[in-house]
N, C-alpha and C. Protein backbone atom coordinates (compact mmCIF):
# COMPACT_ATOMS: atom_id res chain seq x y z
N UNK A 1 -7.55 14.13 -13.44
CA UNK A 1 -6.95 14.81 -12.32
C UNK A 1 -5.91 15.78 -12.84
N UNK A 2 -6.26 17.16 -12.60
CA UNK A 2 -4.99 18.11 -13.08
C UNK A 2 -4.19 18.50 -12.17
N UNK A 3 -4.57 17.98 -10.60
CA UNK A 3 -3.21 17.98 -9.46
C UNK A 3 -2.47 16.53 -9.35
N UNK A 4 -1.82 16.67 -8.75
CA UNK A 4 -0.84 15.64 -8.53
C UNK A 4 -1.18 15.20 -6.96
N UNK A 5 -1.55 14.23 -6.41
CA UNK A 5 -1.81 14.00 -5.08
C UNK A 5 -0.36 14.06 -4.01
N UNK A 6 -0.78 14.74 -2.87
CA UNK A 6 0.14 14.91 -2.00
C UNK A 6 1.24 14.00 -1.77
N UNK A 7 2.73 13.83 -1.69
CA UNK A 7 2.92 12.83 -0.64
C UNK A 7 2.53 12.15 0.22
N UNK A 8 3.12 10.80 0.36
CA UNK A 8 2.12 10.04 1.26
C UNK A 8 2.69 10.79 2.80
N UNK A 9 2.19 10.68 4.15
CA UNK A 9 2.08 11.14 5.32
C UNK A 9 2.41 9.71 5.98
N UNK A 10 2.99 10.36 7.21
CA UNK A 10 3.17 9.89 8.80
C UNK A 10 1.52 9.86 9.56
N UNK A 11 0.65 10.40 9.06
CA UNK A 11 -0.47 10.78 9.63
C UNK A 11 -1.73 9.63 8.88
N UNK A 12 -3.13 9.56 9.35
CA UNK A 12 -3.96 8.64 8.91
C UNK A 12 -4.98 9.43 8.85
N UNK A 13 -5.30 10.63 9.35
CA UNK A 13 -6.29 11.32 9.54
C UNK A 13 -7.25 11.41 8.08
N UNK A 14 -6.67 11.16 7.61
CA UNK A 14 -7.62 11.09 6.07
C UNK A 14 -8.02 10.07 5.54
N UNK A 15 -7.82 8.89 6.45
CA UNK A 15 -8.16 7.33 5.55
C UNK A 15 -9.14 7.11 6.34
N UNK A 16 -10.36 7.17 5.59
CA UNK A 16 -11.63 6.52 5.83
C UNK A 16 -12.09 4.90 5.48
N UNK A 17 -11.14 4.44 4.78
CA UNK A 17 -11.01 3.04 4.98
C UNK A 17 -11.03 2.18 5.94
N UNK A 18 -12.02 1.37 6.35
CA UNK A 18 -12.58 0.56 7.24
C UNK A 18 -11.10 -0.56 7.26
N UNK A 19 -10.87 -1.65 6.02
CA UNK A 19 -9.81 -2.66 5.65
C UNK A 19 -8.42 -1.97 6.08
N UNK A 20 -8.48 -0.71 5.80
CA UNK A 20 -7.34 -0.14 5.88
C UNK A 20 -6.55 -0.19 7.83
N UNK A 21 -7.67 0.89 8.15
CA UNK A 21 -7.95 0.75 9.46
C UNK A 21 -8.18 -0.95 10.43
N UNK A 22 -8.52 -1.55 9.72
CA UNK A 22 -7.81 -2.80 10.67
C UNK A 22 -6.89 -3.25 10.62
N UNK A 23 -5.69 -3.26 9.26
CA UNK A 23 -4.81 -3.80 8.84
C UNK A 23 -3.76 -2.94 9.83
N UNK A 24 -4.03 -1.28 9.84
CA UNK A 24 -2.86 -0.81 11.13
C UNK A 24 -3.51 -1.40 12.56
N UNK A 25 -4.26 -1.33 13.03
CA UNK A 25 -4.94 -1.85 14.19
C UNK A 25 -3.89 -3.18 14.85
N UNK A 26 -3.98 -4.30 13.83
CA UNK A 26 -3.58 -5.46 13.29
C UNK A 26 -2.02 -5.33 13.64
N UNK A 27 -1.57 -4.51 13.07
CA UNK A 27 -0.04 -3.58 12.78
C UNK A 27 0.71 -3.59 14.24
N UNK A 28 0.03 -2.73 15.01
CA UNK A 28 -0.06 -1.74 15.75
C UNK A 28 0.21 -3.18 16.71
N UNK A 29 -0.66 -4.12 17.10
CA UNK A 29 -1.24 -4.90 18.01
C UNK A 29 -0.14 -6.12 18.16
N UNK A 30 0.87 -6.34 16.45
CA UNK A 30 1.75 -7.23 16.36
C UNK A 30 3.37 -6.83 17.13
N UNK A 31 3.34 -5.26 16.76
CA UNK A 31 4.36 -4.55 17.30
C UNK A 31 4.84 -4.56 18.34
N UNK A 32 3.67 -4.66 19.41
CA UNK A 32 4.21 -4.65 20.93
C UNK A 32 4.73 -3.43 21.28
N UNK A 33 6.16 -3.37 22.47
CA UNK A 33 6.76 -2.58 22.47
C UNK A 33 7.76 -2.22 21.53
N UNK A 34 7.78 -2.17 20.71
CA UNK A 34 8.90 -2.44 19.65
C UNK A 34 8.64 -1.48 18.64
N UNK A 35 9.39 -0.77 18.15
CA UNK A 35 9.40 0.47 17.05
C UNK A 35 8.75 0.16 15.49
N UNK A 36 8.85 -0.88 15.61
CA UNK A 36 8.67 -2.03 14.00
C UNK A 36 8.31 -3.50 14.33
N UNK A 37 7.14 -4.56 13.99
CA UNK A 37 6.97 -5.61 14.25
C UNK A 37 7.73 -6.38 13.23
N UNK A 38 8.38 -7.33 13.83
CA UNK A 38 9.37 -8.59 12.85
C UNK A 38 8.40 -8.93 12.00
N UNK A 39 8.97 -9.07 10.60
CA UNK A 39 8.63 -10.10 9.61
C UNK A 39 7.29 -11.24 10.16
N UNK A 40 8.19 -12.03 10.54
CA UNK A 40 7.53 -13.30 11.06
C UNK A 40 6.69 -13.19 12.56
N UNK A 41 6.19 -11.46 12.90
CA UNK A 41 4.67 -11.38 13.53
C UNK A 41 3.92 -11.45 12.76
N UNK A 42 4.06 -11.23 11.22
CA UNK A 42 2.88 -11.13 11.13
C UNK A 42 2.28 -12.67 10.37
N UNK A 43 1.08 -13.13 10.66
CA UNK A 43 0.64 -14.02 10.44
C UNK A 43 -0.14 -14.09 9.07
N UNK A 44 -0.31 -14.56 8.13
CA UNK A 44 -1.47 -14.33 6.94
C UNK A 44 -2.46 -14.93 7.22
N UNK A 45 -3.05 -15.64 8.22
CA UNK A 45 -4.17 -16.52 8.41
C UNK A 45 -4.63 -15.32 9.35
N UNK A 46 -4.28 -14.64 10.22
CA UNK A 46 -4.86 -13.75 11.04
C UNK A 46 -5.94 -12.83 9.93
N UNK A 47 -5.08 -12.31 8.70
CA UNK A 47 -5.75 -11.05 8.05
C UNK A 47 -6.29 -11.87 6.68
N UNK A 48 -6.43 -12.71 6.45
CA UNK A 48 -6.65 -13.74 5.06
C UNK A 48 -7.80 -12.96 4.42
N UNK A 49 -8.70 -12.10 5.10
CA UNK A 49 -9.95 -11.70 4.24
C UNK A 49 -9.41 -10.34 3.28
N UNK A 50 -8.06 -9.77 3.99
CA UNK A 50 -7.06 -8.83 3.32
C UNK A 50 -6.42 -9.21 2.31
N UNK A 51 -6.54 -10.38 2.00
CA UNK A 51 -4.66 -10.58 1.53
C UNK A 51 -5.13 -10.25 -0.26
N UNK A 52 -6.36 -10.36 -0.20
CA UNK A 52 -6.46 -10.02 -2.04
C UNK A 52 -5.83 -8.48 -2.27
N UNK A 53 -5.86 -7.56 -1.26
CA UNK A 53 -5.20 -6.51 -1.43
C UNK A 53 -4.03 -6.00 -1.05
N UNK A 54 -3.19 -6.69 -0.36
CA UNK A 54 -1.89 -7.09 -0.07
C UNK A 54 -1.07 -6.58 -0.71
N UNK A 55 0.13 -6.25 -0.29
CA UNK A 55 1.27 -6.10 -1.45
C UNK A 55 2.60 -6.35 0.13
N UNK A 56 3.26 -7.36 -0.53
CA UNK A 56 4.45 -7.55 0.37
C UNK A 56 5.57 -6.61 -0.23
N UNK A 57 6.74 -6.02 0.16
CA UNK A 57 7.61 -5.26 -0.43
C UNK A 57 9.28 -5.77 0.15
N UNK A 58 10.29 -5.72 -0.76
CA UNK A 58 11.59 -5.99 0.14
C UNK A 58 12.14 -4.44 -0.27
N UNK A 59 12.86 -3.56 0.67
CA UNK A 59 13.86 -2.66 0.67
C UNK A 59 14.87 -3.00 0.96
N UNK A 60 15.30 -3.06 -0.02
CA UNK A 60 17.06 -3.44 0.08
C UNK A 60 18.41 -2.29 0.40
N UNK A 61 19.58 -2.82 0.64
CA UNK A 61 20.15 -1.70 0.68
C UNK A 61 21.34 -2.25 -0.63
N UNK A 62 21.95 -0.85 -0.87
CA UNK A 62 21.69 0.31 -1.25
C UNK A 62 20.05 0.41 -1.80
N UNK A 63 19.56 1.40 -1.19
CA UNK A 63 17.98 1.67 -1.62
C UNK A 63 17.35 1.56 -2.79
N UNK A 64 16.68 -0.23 -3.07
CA UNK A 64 15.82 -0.81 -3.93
C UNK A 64 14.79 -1.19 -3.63
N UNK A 65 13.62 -1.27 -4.19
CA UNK A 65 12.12 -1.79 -3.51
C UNK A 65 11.91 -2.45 -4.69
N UNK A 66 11.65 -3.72 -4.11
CA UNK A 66 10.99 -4.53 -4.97
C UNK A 66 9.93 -5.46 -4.17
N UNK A 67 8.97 -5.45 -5.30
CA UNK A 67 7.39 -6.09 -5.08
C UNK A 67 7.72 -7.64 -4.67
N UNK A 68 7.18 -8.22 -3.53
CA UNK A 68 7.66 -9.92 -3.12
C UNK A 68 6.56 -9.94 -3.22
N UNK A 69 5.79 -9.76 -2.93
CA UNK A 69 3.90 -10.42 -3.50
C UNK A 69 3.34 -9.50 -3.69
N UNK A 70 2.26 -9.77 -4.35
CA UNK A 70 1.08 -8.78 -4.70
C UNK A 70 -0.11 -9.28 -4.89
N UNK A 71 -0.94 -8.94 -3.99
CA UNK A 71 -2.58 -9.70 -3.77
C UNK A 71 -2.99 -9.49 -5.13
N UNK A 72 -4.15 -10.75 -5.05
CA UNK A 72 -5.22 -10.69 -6.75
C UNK A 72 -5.69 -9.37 -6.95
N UNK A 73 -5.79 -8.81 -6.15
CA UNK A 73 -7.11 -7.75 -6.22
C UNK A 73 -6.16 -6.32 -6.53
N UNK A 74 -5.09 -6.46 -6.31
CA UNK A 74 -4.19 -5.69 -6.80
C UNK A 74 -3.66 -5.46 -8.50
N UNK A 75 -3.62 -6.93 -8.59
CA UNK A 75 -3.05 -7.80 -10.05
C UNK A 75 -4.08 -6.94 -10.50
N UNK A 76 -5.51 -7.47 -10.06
CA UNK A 76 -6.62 -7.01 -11.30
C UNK A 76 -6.43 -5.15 -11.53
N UNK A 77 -6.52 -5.00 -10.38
CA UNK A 77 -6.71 -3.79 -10.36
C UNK A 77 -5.87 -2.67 -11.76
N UNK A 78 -4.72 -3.52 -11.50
CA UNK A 78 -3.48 -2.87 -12.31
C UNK A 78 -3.08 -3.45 -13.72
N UNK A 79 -4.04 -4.69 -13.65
CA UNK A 79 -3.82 -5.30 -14.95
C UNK A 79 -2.16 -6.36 -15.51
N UNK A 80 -1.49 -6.16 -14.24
CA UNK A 80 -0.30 -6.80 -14.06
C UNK A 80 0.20 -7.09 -13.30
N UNK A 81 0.89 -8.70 -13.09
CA UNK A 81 1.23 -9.25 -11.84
C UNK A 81 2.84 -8.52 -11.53
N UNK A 82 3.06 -7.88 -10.93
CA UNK A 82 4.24 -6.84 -10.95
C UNK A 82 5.22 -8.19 -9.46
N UNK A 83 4.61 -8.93 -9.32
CA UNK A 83 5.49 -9.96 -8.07
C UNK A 83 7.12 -9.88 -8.71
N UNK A 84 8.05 -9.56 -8.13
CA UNK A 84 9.59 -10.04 -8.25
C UNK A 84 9.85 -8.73 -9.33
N UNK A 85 9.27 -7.95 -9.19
CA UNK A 85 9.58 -6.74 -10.38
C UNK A 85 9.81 -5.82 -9.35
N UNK A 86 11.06 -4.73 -10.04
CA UNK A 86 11.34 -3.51 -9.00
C UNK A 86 10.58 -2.43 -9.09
N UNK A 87 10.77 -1.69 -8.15
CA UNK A 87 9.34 -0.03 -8.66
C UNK A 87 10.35 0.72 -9.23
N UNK A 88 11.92 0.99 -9.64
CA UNK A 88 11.74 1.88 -10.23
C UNK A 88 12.04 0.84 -12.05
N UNK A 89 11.72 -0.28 -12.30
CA UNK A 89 11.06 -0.59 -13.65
C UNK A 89 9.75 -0.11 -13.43
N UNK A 90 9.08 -0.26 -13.05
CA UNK A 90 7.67 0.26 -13.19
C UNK A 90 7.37 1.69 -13.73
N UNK A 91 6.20 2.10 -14.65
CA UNK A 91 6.05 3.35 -14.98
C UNK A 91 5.23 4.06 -14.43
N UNK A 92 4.40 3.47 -13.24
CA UNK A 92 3.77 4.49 -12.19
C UNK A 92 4.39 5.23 -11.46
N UNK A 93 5.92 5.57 -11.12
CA UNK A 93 6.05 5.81 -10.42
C UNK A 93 7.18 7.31 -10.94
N UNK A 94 6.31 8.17 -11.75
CA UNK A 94 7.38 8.94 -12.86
C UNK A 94 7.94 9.68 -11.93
N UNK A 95 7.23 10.52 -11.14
CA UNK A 95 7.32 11.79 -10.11
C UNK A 95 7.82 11.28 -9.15
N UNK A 96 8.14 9.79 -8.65
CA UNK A 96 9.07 9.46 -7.80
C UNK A 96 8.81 9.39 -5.85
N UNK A 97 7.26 9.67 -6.28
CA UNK A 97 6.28 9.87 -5.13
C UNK A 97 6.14 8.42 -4.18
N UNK A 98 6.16 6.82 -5.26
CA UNK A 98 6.24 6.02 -4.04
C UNK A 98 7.63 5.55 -3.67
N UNK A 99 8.41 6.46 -4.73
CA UNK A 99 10.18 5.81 -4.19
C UNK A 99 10.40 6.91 -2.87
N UNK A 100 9.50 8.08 -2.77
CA UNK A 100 9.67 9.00 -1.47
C UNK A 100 9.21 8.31 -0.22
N UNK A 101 7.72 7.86 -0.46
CA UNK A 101 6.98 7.00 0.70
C UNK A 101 7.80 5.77 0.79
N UNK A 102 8.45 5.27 0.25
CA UNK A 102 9.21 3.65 1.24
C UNK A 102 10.32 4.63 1.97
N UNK A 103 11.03 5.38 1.59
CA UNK A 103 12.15 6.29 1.67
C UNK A 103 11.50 6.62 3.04
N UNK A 104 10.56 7.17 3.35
CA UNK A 104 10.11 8.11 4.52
C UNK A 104 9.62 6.56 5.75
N UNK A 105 8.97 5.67 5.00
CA UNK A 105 8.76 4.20 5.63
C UNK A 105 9.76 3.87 6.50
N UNK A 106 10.81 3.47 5.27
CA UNK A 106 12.56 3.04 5.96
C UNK A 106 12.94 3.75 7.39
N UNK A 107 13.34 5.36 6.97
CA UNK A 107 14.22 6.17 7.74
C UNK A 107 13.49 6.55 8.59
N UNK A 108 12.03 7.04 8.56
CA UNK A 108 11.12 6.78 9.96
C UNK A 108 10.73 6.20 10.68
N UNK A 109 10.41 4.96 10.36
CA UNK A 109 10.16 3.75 10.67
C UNK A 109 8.46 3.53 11.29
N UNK A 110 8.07 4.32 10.46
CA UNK A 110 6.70 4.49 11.06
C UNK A 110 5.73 3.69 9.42
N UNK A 111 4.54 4.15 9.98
CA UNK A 111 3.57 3.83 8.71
C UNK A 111 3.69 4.99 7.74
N UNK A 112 3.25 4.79 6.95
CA UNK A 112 2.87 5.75 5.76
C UNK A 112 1.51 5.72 4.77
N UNK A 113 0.57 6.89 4.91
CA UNK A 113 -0.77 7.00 4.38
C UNK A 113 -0.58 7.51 3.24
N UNK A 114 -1.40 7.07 2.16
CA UNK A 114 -1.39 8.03 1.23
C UNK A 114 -2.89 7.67 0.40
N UNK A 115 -2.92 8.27 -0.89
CA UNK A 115 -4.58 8.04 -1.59
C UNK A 115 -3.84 8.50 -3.10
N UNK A 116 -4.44 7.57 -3.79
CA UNK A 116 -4.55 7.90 -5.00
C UNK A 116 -5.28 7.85 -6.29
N UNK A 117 -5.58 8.09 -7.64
CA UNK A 117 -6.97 8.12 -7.92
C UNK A 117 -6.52 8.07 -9.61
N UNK A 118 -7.17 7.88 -10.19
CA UNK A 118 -6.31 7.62 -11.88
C UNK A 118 -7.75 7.58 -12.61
N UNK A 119 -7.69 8.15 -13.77
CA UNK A 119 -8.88 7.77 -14.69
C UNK A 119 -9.53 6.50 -15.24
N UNK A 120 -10.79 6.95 -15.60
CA UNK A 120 -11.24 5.62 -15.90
C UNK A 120 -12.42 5.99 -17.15
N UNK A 121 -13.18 4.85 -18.01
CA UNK A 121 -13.95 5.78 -19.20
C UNK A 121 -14.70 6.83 -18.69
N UNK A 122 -14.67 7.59 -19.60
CA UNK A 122 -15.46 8.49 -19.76
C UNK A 122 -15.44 9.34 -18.48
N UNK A 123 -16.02 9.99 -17.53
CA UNK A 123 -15.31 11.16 -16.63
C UNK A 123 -15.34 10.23 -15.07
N UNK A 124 -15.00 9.07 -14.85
CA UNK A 124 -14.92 8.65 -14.35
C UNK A 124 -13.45 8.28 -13.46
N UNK A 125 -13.42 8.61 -12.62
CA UNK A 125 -12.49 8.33 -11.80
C UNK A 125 -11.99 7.17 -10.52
N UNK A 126 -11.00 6.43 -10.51
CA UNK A 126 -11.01 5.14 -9.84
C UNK A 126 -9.95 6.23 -8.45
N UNK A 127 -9.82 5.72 -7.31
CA UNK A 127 -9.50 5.93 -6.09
C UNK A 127 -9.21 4.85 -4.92
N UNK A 128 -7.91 4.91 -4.51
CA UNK A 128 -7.65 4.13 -4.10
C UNK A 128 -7.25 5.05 -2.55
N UNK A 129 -7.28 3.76 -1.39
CA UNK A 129 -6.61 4.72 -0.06
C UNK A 129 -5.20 3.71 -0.17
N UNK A 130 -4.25 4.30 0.46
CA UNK A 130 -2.94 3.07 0.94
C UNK A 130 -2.53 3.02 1.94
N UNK A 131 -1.79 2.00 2.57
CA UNK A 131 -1.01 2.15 3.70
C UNK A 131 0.24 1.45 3.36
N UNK A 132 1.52 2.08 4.28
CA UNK A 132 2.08 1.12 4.05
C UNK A 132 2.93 1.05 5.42
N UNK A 133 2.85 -0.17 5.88
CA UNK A 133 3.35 -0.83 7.42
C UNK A 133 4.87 -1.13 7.21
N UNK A 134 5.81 -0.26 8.17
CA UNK A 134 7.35 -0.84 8.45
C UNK A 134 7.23 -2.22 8.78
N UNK A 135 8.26 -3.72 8.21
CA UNK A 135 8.21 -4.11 9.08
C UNK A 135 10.05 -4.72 8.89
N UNK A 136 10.38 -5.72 9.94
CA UNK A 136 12.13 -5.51 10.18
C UNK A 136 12.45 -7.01 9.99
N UNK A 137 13.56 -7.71 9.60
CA UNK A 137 13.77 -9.09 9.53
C UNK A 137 14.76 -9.26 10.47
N UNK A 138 15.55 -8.35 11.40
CA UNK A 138 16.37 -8.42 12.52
C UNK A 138 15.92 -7.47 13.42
N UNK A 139 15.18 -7.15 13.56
CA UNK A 139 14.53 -6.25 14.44
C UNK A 139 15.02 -4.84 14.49
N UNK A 140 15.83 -4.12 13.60
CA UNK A 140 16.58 -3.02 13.98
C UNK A 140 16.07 -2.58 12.52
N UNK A 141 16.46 -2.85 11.39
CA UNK A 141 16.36 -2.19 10.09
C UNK A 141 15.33 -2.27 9.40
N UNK A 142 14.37 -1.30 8.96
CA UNK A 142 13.62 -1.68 8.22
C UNK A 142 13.90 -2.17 7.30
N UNK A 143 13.39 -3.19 6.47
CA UNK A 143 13.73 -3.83 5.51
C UNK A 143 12.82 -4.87 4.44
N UNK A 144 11.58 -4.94 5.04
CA UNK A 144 10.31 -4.95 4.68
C UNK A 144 9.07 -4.06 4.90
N UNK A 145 8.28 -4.52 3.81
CA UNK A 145 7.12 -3.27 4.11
C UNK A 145 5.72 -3.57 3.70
N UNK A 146 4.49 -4.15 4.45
CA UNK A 146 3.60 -4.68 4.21
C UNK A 146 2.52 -3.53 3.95
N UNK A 147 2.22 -3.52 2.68
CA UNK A 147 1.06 -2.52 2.53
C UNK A 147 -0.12 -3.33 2.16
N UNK A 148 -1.24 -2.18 1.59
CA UNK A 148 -2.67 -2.31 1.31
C UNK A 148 -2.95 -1.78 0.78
N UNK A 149 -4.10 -1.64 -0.51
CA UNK A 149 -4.22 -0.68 -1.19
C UNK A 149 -5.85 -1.21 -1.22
N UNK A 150 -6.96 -0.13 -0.89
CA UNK A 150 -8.31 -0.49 -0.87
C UNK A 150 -8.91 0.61 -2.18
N UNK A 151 -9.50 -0.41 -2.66
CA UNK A 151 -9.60 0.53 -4.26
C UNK A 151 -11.55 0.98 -3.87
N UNK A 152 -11.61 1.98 -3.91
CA UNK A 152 -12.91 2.72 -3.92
C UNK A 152 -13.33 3.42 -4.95
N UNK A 153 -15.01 3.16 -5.63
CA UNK A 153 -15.51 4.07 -6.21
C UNK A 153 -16.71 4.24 -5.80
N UNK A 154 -17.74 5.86 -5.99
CA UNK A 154 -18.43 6.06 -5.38
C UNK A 154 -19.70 5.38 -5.78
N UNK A 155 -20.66 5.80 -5.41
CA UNK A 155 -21.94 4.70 -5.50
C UNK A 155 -22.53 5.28 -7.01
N UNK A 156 -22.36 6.86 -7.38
CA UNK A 156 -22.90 7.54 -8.27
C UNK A 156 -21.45 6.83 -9.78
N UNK A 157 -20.52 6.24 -9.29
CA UNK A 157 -19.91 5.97 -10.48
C UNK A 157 -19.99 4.55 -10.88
N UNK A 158 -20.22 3.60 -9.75
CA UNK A 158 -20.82 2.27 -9.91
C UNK A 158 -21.73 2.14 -10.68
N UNK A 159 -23.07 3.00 -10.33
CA UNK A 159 -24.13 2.52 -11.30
C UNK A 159 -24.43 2.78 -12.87
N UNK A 160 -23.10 3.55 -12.83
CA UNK A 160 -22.85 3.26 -14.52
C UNK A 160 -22.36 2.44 -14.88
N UNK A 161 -21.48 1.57 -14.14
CA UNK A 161 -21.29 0.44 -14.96
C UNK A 161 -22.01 -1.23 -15.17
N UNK A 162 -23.16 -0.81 -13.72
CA UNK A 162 -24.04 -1.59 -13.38
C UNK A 162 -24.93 -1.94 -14.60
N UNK A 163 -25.42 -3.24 -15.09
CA UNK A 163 -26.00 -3.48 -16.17
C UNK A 163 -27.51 -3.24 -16.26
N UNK A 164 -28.26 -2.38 -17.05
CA UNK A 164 -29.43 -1.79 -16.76
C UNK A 164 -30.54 -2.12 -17.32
């Protein structure tokens, strides 16, 4: 990839993700009338067929994000269990692009879309969609943030690695 992918968005219009799309649905449905659904709406037995792609988050104040869980399917994905580790130790995050998206999460208090995509052997490329859901532990501040990350590759890059 010789661009840099957009900021993540207030908007969804680009996530073709099915998992993704139920997890706000899900979101959306826990919220009620309420700007942000509490912590403790959300249930893990409701979304359990999700949770391998999970990532729980705490935002702290003064403004820190750190990883409180992180689904298997994440772990694998990334090759490291990053649970109880902060994002800015982490080295994905050079350009400062997901310390912007919790940033825009927090102070908007809305969701946040984004997609991202990283190499893989040979001209192969891995792609992921994300979301990431406000959610509040007193009902006023954001202060948690339940995302998803659905990792996609296309059917023409699968069957290369398919055994022949």
């Amino acid at each position: 990839m010789s661009e840099p992918f957009p900021d993540f968005s207030l908007t969804s219009d680009f996530i073709t993700s099915d998992p993704i799309q139920r997890l706000f649905s899900y979101w959306l449905s826990r919220r009620g009338q309420r700007h942000v659904p509490l912590r403790t709406d959300i249930d893990p037995g409701d979304i359990r067929d999700l949770l391998p792609n999970i990532v729980m988050v705490d935002i702290e104040a003064p403004f820190r994000v750190r990883y409180r869980l992180v689904g298997t399917k994440v772990v694998d994905f990334n090759r490291l269990d990053f649970t109880g580790r902060y994002l800015d130790e982490l080295r994905w995050d050079v350009d400062g692009r997901y310390t912007r998206a919790y940033r825009l999460l927090a102070e908007a208090r809305q969701p946040t879309f984004g997609i991202d995509a990283w190499p893989l052997a040979g001209s192969m490329t891995g792609r992921s969609e994300v979301v990431m859901l406000p959610l509040s532990t007193d009902g006023e501040r954001v202060d948690r943030c339940l995302s998803m990350e659905d990792f996609m590759f296309s059917e023409h890059e699968m069957s290369h690695h398919r055994p022949g």
